[in-house]
Structures are given as structure tokens and as C-alpha cells.
PDB file of N, CA and C in Angstrom:
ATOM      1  N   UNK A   1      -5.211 -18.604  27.005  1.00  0.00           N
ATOM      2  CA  UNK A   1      -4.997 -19.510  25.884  1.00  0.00           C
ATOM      3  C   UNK A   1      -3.755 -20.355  26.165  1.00  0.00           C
ATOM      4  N   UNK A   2      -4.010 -21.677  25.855  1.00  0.00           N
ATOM      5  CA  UNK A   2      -2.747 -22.535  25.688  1.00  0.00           C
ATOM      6  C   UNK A   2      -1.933 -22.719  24.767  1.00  0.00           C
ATOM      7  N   UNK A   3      -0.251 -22.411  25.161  1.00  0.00           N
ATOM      8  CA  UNK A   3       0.357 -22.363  23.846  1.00  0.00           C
ATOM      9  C   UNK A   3       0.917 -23.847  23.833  1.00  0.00           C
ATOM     10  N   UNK A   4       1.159 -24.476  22.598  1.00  0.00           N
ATOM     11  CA  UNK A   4       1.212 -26.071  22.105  1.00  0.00           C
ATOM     12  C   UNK A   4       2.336 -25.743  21.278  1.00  0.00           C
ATOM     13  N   UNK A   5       3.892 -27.019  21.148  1.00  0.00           N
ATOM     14  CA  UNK A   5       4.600 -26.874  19.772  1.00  0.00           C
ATOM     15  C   UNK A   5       3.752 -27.559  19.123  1.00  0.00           C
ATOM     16  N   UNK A   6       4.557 -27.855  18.147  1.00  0.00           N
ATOM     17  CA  UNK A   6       4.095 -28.183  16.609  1.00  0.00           C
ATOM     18  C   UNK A   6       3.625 -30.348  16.854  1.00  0.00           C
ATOM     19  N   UNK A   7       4.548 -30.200  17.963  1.00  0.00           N
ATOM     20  CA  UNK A   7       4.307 -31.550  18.202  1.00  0.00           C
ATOM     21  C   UNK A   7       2.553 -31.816  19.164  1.00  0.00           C
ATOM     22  N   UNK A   8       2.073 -30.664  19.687  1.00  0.00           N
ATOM     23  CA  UNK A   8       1.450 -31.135  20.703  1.00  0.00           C
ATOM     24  C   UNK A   8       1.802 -30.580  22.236  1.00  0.00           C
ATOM     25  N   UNK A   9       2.885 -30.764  22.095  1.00  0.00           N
ATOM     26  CA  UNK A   9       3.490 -30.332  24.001  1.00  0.00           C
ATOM     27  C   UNK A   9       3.161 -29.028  24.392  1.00  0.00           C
ATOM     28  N   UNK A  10       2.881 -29.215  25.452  1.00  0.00           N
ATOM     29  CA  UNK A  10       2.384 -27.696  25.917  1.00  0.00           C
ATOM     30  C   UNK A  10       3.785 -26.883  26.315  1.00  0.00           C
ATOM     31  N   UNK A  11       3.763 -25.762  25.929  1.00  0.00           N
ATOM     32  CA  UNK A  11       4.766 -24.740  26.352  1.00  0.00           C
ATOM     33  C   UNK A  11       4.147 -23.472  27.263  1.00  0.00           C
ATOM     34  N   UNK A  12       3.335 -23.485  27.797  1.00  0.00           N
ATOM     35  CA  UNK A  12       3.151 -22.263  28.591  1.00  0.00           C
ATOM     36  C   UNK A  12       1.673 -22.316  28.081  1.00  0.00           C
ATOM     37  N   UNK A  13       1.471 -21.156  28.843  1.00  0.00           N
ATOM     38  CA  UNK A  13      -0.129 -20.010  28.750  1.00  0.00           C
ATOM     39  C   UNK A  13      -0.069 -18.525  29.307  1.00  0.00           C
ATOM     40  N   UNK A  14      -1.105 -18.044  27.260  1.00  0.00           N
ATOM     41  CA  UNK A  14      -0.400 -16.317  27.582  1.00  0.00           C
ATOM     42  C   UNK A  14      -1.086 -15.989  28.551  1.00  0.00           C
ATOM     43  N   UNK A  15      -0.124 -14.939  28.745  1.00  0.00           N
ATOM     44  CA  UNK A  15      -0.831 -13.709  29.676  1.00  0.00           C
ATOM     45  C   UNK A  15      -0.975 -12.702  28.874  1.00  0.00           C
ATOM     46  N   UNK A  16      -0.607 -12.108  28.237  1.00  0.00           N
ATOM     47  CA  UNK A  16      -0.609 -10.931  26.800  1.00  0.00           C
ATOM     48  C   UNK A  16       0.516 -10.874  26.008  1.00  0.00           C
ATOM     49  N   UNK A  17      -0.219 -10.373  24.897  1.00  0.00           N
ATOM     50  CA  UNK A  17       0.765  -9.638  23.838  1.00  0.00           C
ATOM     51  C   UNK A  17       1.567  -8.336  24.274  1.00  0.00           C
ATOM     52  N   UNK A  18       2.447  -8.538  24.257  1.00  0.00           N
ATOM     53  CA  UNK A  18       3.592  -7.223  24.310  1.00  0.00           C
ATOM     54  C   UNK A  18       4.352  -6.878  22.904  1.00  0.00           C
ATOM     55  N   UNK A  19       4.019  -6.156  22.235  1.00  0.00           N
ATOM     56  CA  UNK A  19       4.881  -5.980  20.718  1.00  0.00           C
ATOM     57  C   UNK A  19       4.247  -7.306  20.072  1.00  0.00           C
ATOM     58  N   UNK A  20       6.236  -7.753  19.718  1.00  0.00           N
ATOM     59  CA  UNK A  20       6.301  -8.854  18.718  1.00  0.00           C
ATOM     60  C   UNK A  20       6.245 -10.299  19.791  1.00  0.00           C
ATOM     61  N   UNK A  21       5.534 -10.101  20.722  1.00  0.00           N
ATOM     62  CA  UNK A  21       6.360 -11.206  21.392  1.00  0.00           C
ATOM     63  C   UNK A  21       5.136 -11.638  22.686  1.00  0.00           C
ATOM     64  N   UNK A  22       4.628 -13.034  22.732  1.00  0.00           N
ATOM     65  CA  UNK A  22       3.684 -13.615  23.445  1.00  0.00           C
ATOM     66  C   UNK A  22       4.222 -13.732  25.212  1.00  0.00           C
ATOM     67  N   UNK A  23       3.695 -12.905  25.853  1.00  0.00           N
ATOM     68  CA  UNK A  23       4.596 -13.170  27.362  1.00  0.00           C
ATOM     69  C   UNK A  23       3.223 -14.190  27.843  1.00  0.00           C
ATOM     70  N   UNK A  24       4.357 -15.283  28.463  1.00  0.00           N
ATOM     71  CA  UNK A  24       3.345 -16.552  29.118  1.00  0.00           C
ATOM     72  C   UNK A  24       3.697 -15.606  30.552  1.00  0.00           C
ATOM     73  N   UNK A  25       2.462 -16.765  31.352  1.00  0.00           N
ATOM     74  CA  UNK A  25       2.314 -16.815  32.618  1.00  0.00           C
ATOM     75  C   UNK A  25       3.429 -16.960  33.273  1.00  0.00           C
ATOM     76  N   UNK A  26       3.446 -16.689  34.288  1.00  0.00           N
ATOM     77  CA  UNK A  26       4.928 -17.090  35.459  1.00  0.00           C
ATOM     78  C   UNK A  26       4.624 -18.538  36.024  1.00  0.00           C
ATOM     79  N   UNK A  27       3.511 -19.210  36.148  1.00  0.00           N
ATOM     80  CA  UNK A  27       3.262 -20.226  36.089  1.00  0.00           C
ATOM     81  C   UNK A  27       4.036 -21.197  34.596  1.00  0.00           C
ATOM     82  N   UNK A  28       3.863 -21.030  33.970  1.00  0.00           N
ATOM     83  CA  UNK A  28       4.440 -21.134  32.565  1.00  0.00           C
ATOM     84  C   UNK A  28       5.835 -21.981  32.659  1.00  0.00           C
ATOM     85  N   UNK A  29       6.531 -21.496  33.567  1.00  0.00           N
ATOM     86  CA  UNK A  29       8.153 -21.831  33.614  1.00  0.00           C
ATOM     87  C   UNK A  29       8.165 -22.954  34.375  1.00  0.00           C
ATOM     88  N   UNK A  30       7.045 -24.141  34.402  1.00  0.00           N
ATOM     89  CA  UNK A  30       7.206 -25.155  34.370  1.00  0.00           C
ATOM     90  C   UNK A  30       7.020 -26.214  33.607  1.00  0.00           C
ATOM     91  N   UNK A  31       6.803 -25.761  32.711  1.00  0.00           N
ATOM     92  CA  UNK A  31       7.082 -26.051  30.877  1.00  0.00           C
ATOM     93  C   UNK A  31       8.090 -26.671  30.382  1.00  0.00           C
ATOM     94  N   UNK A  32       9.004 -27.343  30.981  1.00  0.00           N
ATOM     95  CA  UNK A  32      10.168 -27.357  30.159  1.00  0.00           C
ATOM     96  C   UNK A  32      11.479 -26.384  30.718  1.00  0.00           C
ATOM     97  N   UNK A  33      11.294 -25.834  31.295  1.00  0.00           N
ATOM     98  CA  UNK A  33      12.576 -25.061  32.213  1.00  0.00           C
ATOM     99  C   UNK A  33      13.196 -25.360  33.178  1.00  0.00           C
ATOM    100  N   UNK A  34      14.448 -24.737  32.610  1.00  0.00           N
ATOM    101  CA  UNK A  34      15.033 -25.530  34.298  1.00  0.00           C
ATOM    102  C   UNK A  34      14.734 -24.529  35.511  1.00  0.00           C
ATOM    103  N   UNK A  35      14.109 -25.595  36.552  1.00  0.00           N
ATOM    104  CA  UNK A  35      13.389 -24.478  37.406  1.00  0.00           C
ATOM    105  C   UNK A  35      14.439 -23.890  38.528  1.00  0.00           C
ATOM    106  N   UNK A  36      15.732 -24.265  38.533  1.00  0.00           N
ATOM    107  CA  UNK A  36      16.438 -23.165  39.605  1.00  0.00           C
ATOM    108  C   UNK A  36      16.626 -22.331  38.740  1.00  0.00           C
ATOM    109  N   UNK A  37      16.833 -21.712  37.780  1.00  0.00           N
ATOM    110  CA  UNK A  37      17.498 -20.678  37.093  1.00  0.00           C
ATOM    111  C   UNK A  37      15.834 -19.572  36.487  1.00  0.00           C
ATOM    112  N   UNK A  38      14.744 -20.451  36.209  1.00  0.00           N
ATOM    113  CA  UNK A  38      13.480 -20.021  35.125  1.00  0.00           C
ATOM    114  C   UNK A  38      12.340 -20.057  36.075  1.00  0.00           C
ATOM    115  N   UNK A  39      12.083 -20.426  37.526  1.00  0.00           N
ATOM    116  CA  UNK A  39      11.166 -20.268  37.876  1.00  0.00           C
ATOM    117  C   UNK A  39      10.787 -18.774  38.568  1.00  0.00           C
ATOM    118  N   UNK A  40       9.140 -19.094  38.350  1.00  0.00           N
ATOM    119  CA  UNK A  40       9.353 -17.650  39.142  1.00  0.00           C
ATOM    120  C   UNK A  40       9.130 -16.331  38.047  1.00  0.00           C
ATOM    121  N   UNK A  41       9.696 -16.427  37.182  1.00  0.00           N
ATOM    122  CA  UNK A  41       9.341 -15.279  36.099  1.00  0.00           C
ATOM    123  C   UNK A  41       8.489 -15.471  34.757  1.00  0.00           C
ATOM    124  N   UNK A  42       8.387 -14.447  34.031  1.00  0.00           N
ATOM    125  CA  UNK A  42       7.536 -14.536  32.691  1.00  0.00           C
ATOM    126  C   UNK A  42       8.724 -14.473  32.057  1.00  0.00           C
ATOM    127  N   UNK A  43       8.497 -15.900  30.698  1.00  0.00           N
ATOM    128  CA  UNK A  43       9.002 -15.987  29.476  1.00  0.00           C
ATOM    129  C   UNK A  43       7.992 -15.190  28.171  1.00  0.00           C
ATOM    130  N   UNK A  44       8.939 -15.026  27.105  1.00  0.00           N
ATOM    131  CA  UNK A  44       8.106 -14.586  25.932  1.00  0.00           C
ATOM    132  C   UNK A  44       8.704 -15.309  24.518  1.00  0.00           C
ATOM    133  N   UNK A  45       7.458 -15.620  23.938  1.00  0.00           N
ATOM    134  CA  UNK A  45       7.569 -15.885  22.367  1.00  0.00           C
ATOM    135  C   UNK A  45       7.676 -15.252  21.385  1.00  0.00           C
ATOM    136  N   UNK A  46       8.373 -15.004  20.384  1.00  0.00           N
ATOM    137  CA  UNK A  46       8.220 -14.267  19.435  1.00  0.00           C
ATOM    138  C   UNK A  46       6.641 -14.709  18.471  1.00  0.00           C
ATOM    139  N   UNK A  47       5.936 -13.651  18.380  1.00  0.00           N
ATOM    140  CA  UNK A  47       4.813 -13.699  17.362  1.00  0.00           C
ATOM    141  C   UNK A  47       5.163 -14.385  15.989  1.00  0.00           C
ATOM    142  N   UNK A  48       6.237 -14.496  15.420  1.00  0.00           N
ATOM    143  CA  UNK A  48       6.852 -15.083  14.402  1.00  0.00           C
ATOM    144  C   UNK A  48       6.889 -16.571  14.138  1.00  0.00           C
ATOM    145  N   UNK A  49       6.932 -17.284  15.801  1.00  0.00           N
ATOM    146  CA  UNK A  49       6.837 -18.701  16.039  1.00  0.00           C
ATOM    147  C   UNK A  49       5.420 -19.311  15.898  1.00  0.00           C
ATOM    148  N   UNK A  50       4.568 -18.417  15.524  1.00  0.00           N
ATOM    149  CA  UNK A  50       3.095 -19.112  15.587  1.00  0.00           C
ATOM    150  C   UNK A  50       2.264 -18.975  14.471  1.00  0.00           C
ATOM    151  N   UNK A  51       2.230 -20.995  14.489  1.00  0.00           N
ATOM    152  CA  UNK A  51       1.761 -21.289  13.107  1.00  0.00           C
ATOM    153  C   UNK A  51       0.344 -21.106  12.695  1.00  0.00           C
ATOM    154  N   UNK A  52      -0.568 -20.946  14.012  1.00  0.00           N
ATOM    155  CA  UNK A  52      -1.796 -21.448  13.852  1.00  0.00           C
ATOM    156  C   UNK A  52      -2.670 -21.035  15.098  1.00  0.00           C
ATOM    157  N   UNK A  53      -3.947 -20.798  15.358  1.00  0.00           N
ATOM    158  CA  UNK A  53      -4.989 -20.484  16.441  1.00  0.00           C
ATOM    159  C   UNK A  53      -5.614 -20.954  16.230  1.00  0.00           C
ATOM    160  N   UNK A  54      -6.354 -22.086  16.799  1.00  0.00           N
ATOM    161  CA  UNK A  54      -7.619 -22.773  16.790  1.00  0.00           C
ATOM    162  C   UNK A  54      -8.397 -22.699  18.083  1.00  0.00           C
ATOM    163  N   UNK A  55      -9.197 -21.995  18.371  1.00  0.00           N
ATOM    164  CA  UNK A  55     -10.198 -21.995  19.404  1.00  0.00           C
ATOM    165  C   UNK A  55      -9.312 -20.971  20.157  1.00  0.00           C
ATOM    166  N   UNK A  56      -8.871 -21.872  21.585  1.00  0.00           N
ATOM    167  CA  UNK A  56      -8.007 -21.282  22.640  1.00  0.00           C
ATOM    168  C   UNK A  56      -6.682 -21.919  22.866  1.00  0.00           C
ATOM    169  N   UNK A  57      -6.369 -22.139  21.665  1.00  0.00           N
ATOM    170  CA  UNK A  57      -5.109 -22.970  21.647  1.00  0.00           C
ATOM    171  C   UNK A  57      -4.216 -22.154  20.716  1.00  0.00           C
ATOM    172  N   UNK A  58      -3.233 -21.674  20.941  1.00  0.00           N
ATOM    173  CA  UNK A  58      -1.828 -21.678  20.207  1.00  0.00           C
ATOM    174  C   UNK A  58      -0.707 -22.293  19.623  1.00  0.00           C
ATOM    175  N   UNK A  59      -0.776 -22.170  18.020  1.00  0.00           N
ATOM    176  CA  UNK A  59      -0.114 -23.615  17.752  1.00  0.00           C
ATOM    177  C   UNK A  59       1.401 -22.842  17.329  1.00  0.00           C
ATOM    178  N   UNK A  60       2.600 -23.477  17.578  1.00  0.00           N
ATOM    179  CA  UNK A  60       4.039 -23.170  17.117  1.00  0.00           C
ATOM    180  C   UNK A  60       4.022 -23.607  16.223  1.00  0.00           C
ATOM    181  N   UNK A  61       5.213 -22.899  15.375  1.00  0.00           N
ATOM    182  CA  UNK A  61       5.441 -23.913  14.368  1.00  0.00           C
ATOM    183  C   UNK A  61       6.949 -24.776  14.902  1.00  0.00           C
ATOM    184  N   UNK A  62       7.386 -24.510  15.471  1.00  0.00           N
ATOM    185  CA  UNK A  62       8.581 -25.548  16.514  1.00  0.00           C
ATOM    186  C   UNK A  62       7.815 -26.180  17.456  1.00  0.00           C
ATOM    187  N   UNK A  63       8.751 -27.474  17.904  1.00  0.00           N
ATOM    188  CA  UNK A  63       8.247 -28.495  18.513  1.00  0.00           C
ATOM    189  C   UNK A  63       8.222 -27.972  20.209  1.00  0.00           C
ATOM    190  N   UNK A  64       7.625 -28.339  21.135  1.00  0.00           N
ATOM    191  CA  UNK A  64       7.709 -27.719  22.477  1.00  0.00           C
ATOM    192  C   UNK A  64       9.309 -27.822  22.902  1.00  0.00           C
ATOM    193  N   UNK A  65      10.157 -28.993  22.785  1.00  0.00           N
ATOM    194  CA  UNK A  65      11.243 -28.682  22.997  1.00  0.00           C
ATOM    195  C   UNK A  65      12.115 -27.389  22.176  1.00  0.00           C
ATOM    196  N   UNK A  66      12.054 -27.556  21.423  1.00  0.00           N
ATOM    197  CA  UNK A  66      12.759 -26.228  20.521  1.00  0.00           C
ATOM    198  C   UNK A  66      12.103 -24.778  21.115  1.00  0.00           C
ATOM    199  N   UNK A  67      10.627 -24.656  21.047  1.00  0.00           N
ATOM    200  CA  UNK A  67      10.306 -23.475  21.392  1.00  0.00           C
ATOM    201  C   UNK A  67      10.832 -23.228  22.728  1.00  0.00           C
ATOM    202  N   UNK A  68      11.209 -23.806  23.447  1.00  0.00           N
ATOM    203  CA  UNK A  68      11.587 -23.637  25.118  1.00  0.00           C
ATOM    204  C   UNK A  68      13.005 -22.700  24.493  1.00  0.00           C
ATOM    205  N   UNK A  69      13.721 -23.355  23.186  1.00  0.00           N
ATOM    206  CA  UNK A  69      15.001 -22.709  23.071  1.00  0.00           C
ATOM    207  C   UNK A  69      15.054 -21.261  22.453  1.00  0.00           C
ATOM    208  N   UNK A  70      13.797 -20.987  22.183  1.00  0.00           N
ATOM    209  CA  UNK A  70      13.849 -19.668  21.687  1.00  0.00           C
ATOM    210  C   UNK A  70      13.295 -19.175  22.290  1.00  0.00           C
ATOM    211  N   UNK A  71      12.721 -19.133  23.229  1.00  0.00           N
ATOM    212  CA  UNK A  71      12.214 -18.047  24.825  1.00  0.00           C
ATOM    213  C   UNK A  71      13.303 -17.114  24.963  1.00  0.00           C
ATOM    214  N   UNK A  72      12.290 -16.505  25.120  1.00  0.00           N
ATOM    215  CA  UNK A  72      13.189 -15.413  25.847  1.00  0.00           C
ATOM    216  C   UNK A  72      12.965 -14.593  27.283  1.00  0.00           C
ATOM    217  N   UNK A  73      13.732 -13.812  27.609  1.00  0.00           N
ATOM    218  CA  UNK A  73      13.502 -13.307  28.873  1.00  0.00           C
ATOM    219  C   UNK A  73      13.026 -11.983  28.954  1.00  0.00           C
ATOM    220  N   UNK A  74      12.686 -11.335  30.108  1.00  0.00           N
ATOM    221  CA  UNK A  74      11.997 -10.169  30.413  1.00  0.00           C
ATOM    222  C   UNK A  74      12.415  -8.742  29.290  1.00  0.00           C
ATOM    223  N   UNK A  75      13.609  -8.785  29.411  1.00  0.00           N
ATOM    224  CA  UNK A  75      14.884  -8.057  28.600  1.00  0.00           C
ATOM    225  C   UNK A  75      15.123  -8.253  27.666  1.00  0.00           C
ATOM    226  N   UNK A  76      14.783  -9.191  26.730  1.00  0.00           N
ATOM    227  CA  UNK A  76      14.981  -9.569  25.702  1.00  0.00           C
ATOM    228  C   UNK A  76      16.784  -9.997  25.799  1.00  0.00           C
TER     229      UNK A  76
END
């Protein structure tokens, strides 16, 4: 599934649910990341950020830039 902010922009695609929290692909971290520091690994969303599911799409309720700011990492 593709995850989308609120605007449209794509932010990643899951790979699964873990808990509270959507882990994208490692592909993913070219989304909006800065790629010397973010490539290469899985980010996660909090389940809390998502406004909406339509089909195979994931909708935020933050815009793709913002959701990039609330990623998080492996570790939380």
C-alpha cells in the first residue's frame, strides 16, 4: 500500500504494522529524506497519523512534508 500526506505527496510504502506504528519499506527513504543520514533503513509512522484508507492507498492526516517530520526510526 501507498502511503500519501494529506496533500497528495507520497511518503513511503508499508511493509507492516508493528504495534502503533506503520514501518515503510527501506526503499521508502527516498521520500523526502535526507539520503546520507536515512538511506538504507526502515522508517515508521505512528497509526495515529492516518486519516483515511481508500483502496491501497494510505491517507495522513499531515502533509507529506510534515509527516517526513514525525518518522521515526527503528528504536523509536
Amino acid at each position: 500500500m501507498q502511503v500519501v500526506g494529506a496533500d497528495g505527496a507520497h511518503v513511503g510504502t508499508v511493509d507492516r504494522i508493528e504495534g502503533d506504528r506503520i514501518k515503510l519499506t527501506k526503499d521508502s527513504a527516498s521520500a523526502g529524506f535526507d539520503q546520507q543520514s536515512h538511506a538504507g533503513h526502515h522508517h515508521y509512522i505512528a497509526i495515529g497519523l492516518v486519516a483515511d484508507v481508500e483502496g491501497d492507498i494510505v491517507r495522513l492526516s499531515a502533509t507529506g512534508a510534515n509527516a517526513v517530520q514525525f518518522e521515526e526510526e527503528p528504536g523509536r
